[in-house]
C-alpha atoms as a PDB file:
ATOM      1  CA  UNK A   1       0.000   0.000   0.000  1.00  0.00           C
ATOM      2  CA  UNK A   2       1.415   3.143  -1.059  1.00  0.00           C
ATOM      3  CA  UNK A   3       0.919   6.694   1.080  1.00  0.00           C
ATOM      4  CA  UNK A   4      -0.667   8.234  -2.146  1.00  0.00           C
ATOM      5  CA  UNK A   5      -3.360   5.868  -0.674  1.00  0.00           C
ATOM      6  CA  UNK A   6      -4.321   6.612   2.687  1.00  0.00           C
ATOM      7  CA  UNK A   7      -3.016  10.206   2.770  1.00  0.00           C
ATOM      8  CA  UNK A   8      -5.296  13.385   3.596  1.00  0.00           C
ATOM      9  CA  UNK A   9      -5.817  15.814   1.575  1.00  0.00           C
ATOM     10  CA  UNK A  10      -7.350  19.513   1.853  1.00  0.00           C
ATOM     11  CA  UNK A  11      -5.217  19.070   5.632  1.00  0.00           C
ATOM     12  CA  UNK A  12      -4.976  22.685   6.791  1.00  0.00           C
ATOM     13  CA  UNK A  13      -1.669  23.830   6.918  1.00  0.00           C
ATOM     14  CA  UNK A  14       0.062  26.863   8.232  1.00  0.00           C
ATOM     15  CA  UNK A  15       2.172  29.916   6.767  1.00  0.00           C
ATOM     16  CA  UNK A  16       5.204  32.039   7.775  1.00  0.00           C
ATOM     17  CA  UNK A  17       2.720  34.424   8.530  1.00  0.00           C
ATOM     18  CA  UNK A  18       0.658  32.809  11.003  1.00  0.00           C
ATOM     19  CA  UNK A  19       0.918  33.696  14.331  1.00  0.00           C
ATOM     20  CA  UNK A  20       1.806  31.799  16.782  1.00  0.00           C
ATOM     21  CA  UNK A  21      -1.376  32.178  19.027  1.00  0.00           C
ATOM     22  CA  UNK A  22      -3.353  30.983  15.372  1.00  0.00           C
ATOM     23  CA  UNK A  23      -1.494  27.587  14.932  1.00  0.00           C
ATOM     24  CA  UNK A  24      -1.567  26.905  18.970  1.00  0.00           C
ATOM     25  CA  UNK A  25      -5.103  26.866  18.359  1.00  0.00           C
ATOM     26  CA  UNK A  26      -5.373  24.825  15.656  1.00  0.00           C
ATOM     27  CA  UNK A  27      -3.242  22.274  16.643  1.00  0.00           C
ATOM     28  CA  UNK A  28      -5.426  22.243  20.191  1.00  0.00           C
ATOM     29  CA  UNK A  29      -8.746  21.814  18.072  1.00  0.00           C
ATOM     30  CA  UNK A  30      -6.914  18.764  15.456  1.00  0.00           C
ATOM     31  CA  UNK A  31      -5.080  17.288  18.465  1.00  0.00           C
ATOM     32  CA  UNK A  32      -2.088  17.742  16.747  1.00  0.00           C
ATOM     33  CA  UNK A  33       1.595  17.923  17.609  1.00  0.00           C
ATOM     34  CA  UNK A  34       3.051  19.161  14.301  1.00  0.00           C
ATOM     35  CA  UNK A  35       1.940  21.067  11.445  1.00  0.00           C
ATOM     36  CA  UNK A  36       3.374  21.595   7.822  1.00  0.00           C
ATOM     37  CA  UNK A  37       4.295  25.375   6.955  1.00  0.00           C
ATOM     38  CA  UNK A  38       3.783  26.277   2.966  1.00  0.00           C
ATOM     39  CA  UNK A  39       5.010  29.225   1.145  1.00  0.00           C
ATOM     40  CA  UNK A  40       5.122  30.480  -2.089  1.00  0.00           C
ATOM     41  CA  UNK A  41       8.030  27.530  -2.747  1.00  0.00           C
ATOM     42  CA  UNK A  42       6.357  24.935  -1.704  1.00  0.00           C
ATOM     43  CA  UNK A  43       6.602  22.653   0.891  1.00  0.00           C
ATOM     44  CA  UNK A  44       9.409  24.646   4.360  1.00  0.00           C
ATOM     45  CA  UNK A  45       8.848  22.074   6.733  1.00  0.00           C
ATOM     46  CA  UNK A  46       7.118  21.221  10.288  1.00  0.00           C
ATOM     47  CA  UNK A  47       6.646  23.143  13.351  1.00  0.00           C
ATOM     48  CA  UNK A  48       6.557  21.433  16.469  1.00  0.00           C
ATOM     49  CA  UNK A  49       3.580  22.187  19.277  1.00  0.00           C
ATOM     50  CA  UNK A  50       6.616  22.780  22.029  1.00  0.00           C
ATOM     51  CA  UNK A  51       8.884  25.250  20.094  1.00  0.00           C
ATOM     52  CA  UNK A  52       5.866  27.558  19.953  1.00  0.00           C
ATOM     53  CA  UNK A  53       5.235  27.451  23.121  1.00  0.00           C
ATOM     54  CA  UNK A  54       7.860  29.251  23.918  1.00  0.00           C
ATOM     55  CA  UNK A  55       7.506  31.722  22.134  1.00  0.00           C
ATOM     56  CA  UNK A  56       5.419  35.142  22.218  1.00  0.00           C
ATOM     57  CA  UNK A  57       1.684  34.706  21.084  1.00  0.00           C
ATOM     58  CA  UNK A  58       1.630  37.496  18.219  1.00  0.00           C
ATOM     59  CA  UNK A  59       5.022  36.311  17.093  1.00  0.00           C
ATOM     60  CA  UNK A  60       4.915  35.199  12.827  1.00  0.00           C
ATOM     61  CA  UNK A  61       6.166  31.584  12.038  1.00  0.00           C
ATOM     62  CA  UNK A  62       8.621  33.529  10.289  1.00  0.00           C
ATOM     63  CA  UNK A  63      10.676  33.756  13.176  1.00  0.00           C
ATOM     64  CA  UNK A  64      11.279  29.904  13.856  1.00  0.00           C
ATOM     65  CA  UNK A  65      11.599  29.130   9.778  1.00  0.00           C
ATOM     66  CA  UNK A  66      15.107  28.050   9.961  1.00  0.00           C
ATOM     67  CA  UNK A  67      14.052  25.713  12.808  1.00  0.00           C
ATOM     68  CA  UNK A  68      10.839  23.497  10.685  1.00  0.00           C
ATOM     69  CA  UNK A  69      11.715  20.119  10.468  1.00  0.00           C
ATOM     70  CA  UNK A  70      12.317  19.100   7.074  1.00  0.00           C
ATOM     71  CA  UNK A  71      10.911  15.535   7.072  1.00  0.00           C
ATOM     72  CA  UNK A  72       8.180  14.259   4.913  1.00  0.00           C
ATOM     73  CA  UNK A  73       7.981  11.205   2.356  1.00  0.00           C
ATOM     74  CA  UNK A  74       6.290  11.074  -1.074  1.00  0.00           C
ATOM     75  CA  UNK A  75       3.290  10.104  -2.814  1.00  0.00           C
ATOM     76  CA  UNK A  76       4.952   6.639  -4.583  1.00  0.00           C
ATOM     77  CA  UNK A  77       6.820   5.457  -0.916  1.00  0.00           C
ATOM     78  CA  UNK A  78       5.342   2.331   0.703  1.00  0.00           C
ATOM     79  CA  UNK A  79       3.576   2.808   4.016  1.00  0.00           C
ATOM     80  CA  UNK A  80       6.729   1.595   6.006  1.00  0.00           C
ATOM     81  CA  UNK A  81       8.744   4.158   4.686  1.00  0.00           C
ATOM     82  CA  UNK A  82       6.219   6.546   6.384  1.00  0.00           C
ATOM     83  CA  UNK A  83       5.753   4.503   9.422  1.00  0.00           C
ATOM     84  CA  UNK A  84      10.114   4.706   9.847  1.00  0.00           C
ATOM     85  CA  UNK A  85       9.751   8.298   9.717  1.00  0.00           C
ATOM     86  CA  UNK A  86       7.043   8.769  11.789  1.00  0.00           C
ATOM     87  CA  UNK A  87       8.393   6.362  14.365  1.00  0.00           C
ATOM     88  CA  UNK A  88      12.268   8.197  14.360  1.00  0.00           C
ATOM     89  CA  UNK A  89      11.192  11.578  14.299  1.00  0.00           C
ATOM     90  CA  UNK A  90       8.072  10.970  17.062  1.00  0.00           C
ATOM     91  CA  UNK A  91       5.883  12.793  14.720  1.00  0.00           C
ATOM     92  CA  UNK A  92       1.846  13.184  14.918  1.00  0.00           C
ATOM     93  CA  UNK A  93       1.927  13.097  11.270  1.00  0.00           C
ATOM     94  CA  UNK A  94       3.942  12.920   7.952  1.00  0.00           C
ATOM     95  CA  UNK A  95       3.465  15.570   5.205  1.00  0.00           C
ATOM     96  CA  UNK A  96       3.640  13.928   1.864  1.00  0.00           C
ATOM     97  CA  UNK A  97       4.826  16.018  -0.944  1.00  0.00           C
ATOM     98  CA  UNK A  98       5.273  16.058  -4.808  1.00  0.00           C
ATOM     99  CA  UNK A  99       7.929  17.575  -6.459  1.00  0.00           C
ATOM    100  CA  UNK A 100       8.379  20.338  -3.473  1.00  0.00           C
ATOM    101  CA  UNK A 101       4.802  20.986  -3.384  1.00  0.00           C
ATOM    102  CA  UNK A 102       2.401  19.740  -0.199  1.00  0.00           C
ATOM    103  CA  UNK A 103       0.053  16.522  -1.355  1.00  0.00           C
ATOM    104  CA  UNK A 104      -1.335  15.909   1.685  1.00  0.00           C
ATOM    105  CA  UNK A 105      -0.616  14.781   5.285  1.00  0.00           C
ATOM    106  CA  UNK A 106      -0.985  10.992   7.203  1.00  0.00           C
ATOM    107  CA  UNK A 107      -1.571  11.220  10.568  1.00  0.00           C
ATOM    108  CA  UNK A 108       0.272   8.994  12.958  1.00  0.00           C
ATOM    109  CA  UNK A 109      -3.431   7.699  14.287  1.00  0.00           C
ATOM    110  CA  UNK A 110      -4.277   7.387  10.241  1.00  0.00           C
ATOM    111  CA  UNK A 111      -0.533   5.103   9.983  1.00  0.00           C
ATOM    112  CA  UNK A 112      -1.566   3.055  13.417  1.00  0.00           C
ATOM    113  CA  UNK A 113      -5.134   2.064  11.637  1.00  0.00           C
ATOM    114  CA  UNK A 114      -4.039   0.733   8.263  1.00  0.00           C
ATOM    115  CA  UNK A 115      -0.709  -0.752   9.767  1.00  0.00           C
ATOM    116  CA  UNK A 116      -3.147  -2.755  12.181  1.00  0.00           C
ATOM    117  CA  UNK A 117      -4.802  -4.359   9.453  1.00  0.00           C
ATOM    118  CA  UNK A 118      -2.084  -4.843   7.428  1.00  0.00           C
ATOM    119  CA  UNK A 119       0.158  -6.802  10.002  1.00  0.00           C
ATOM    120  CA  UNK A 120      -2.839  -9.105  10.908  1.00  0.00           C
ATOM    121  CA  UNK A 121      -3.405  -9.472   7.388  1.00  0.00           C
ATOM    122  CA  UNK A 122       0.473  -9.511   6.240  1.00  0.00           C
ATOM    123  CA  UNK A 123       1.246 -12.258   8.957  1.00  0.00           C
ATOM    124  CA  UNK A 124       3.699 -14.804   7.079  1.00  0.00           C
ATOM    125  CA  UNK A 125       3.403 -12.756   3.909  1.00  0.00           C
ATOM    126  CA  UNK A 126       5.292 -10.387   1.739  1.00  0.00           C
ATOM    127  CA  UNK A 127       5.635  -7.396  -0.253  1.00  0.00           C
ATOM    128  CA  UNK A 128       6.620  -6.346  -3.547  1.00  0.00           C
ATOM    129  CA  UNK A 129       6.492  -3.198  -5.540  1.00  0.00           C
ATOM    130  CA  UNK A 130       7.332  -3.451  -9.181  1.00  0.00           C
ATOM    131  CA  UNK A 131       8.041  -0.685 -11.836  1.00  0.00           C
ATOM    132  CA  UNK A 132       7.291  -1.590 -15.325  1.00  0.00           C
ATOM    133  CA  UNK A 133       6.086   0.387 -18.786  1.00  0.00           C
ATOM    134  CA  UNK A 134       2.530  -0.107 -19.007  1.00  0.00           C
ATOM    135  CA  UNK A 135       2.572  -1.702 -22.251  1.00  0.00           C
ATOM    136  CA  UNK A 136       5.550  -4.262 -21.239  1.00  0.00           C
ATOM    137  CA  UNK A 137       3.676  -4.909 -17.616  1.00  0.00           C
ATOM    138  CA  UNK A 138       1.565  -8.662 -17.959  1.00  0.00           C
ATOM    139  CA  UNK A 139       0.246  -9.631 -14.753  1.00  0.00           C
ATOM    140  CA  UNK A 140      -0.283 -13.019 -16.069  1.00  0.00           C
ATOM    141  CA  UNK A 141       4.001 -13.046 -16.865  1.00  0.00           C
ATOM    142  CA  UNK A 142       4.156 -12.023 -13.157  1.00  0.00           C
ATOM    143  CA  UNK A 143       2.354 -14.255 -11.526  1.00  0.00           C
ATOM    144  CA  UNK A 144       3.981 -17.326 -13.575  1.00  0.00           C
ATOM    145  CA  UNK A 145       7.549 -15.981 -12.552  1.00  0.00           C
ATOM    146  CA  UNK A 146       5.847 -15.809  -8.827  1.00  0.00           C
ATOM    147  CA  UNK A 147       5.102 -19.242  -9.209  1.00  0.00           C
ATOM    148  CA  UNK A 148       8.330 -20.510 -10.122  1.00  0.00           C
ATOM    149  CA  UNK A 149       9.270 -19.469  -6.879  1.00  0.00           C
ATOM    150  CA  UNK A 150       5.996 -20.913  -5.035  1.00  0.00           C
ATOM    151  CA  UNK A 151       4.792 -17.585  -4.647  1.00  0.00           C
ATOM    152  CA  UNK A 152       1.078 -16.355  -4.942  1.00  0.00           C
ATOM    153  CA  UNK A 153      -0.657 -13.103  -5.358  1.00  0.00           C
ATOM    154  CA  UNK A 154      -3.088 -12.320  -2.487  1.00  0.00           C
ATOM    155  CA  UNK A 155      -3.502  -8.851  -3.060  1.00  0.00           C
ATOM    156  CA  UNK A 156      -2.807  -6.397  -5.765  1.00  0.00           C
ATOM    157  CA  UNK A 157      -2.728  -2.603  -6.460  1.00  0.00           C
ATOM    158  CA  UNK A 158      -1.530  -0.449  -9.310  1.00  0.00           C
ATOM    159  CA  UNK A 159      -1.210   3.294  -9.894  1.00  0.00           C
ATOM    160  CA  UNK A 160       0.508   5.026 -12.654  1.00  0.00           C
ATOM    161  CA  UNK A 161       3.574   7.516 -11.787  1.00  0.00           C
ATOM    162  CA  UNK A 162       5.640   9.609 -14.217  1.00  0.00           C
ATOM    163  CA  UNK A 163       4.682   7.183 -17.118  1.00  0.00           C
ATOM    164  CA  UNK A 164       5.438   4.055 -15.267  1.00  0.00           C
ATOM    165  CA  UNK A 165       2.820   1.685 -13.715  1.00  0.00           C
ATOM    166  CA  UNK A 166       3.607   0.686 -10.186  1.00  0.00           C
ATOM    167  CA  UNK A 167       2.241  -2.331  -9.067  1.00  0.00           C
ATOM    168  CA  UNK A 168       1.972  -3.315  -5.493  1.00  0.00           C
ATOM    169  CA  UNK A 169       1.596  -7.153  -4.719  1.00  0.00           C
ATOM    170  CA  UNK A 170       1.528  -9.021  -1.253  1.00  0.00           C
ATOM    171  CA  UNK A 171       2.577 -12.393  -1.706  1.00  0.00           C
ATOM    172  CA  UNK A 172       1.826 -15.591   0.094  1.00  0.00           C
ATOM    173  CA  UNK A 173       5.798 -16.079   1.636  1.00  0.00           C
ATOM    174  CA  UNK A 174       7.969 -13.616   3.377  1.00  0.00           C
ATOM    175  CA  UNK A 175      11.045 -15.176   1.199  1.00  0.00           C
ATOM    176  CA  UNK A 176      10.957 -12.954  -2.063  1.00  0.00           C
ATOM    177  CA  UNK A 177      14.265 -12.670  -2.439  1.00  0.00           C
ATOM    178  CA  UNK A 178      14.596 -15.398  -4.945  1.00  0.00           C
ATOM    179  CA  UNK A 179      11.386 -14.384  -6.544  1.00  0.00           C
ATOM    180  CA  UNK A 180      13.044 -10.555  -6.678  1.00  0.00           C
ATOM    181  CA  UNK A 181      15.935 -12.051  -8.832  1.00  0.00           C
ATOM    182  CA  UNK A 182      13.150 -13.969 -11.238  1.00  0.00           C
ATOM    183  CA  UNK A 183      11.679 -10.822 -11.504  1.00  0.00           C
ATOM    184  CA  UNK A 184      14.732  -8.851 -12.061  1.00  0.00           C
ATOM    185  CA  UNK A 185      15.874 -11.071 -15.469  1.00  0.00           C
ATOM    186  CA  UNK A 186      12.997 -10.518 -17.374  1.00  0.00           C
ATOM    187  CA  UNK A 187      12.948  -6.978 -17.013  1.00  0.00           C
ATOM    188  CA  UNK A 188      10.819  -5.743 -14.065  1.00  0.00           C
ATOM    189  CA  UNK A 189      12.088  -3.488 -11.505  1.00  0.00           C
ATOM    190  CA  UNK A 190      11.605  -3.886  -8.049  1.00  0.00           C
ATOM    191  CA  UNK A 191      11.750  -0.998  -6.290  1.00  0.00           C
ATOM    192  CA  UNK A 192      10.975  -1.974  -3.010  1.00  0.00           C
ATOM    193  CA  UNK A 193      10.384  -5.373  -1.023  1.00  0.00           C
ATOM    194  CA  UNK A 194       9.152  -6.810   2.094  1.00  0.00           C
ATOM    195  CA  UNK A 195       9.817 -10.176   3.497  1.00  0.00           C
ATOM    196  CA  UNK A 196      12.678 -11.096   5.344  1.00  0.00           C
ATOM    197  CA  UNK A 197      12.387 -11.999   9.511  1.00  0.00           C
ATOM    198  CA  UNK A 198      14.443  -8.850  10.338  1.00  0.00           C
ATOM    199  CA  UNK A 199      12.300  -6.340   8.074  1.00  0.00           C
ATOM    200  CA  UNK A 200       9.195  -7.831   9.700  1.00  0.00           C
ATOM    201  CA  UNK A 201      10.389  -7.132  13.031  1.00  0.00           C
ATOM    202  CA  UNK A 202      11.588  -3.999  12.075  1.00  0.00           C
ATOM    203  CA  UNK A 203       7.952  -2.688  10.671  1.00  0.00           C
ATOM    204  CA  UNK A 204       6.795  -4.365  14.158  1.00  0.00           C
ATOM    205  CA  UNK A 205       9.441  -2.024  16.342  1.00  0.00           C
ATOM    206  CA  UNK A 206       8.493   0.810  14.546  1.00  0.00           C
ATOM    207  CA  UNK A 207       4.793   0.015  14.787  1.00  0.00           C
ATOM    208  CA  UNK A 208       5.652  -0.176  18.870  1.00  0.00           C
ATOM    209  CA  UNK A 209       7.085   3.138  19.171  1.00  0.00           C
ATOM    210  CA  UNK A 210       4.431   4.746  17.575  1.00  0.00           C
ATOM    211  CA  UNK A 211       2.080   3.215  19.853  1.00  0.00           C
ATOM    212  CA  UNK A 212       3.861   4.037  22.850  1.00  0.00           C
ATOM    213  CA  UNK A 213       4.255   7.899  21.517  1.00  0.00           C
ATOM    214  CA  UNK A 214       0.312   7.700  20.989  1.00  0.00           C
ATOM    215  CA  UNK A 215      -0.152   6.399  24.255  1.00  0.00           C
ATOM    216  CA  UNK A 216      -1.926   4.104  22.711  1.00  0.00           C
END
């Protein structure tokens, strides 16, 4: 599942010129630790609740801009690529952006939700994401190669990005790294996979912290 997916757009978002007592309040009415600042570029970064508190109420975001966090992921990255960042950063959400400009936000509540389901659902599975030109991609090729390597499809998605079609697959075994190198000799690219015991635990520490920041 990619972030493009579960992301939220139409988030409200705040500007350099935004007071301080302004964005206190919103983030008290979202009950929200962060929030992305925009300008005229694009995409400057995250505040964080605790930096304005310290400062004056009628002071502009403009005075804390060198300060925003620059973290964010985008649009084609895999859920755990969001859930690592949310996790190392202790964020309440994770702007996604598109060449510079804001997309959308997922909230760390948002990431906990989908991430339960998929870890019940991905027990003793895997993931794959392949790149391919649309008129070269054949699911049928695909699933053969998958196959070979007593591999099955339980669940596919596809999206096109920059004139490639990305195709996400969960597969029936958490070994795909034989499968990745079946895949890699006729011409797919894989751009990202899921599978092994230590990336499994991994997604599961990562899913932990976020929890315990939630207080969940």
């Amino acid at each position: 599942m990619l972030l493009s997916q579960i992301l939220q757009a139409n988030f409200p978002v705040a500007r350099t010129t935004d007071s301080v007592e302004k964005v206190l309040d919103w983030m008290e009415e979202m009950e929200i630790k962060h929030i992305p600042v925009v300008g005229e570029e694009g995409y400057l970064g995250l505040v964080d609740k605790e930096w304005l508190e310290d400062l004056p109420s009628d002071a502009c975001l403009s005075a804390i801009r060198q300060q925003l966090l620059m973290v964010f992921c985008r649009e084609q990255d895999f859920i755990t690529n969001g859930l690592q960042k949310l996790a190392a950063h202790s964020l309440s959400l994770l702007p996604v952006v598109h060449e510079g400009q804001l997309c959308g936000v997922v909230t760390a509540e948002e990431m906990v939700r989908v991430l339960a389901v998929w870890l019940e659902a991905g027990e003793q599975q895997g993931i794959l994401v392949i790149e391919s030109d649309p008129e070269k991609f054949s699911l049928g090729e695909i699933n053969q190669l998958l196959e070979t390597n007593d591999l099955s499809i339980l669940h596919l998605n596809t999206r096109l990005e920059a004139g490639k079609l990305i195709a996400s697959l969960r597969v029936s075994r958490t070994d795909v790294h034989a499968a990745v190198g079946t895949l890699q000799r006729y011409g797919y690219i894989v751009s990202y996979q899921q599978g092994s015991d230590d990336d499994q635990q991994e997604l599961q520490e990562n899913y932990q912290h976020l929890l315990s920041y939630l207080n969940v």
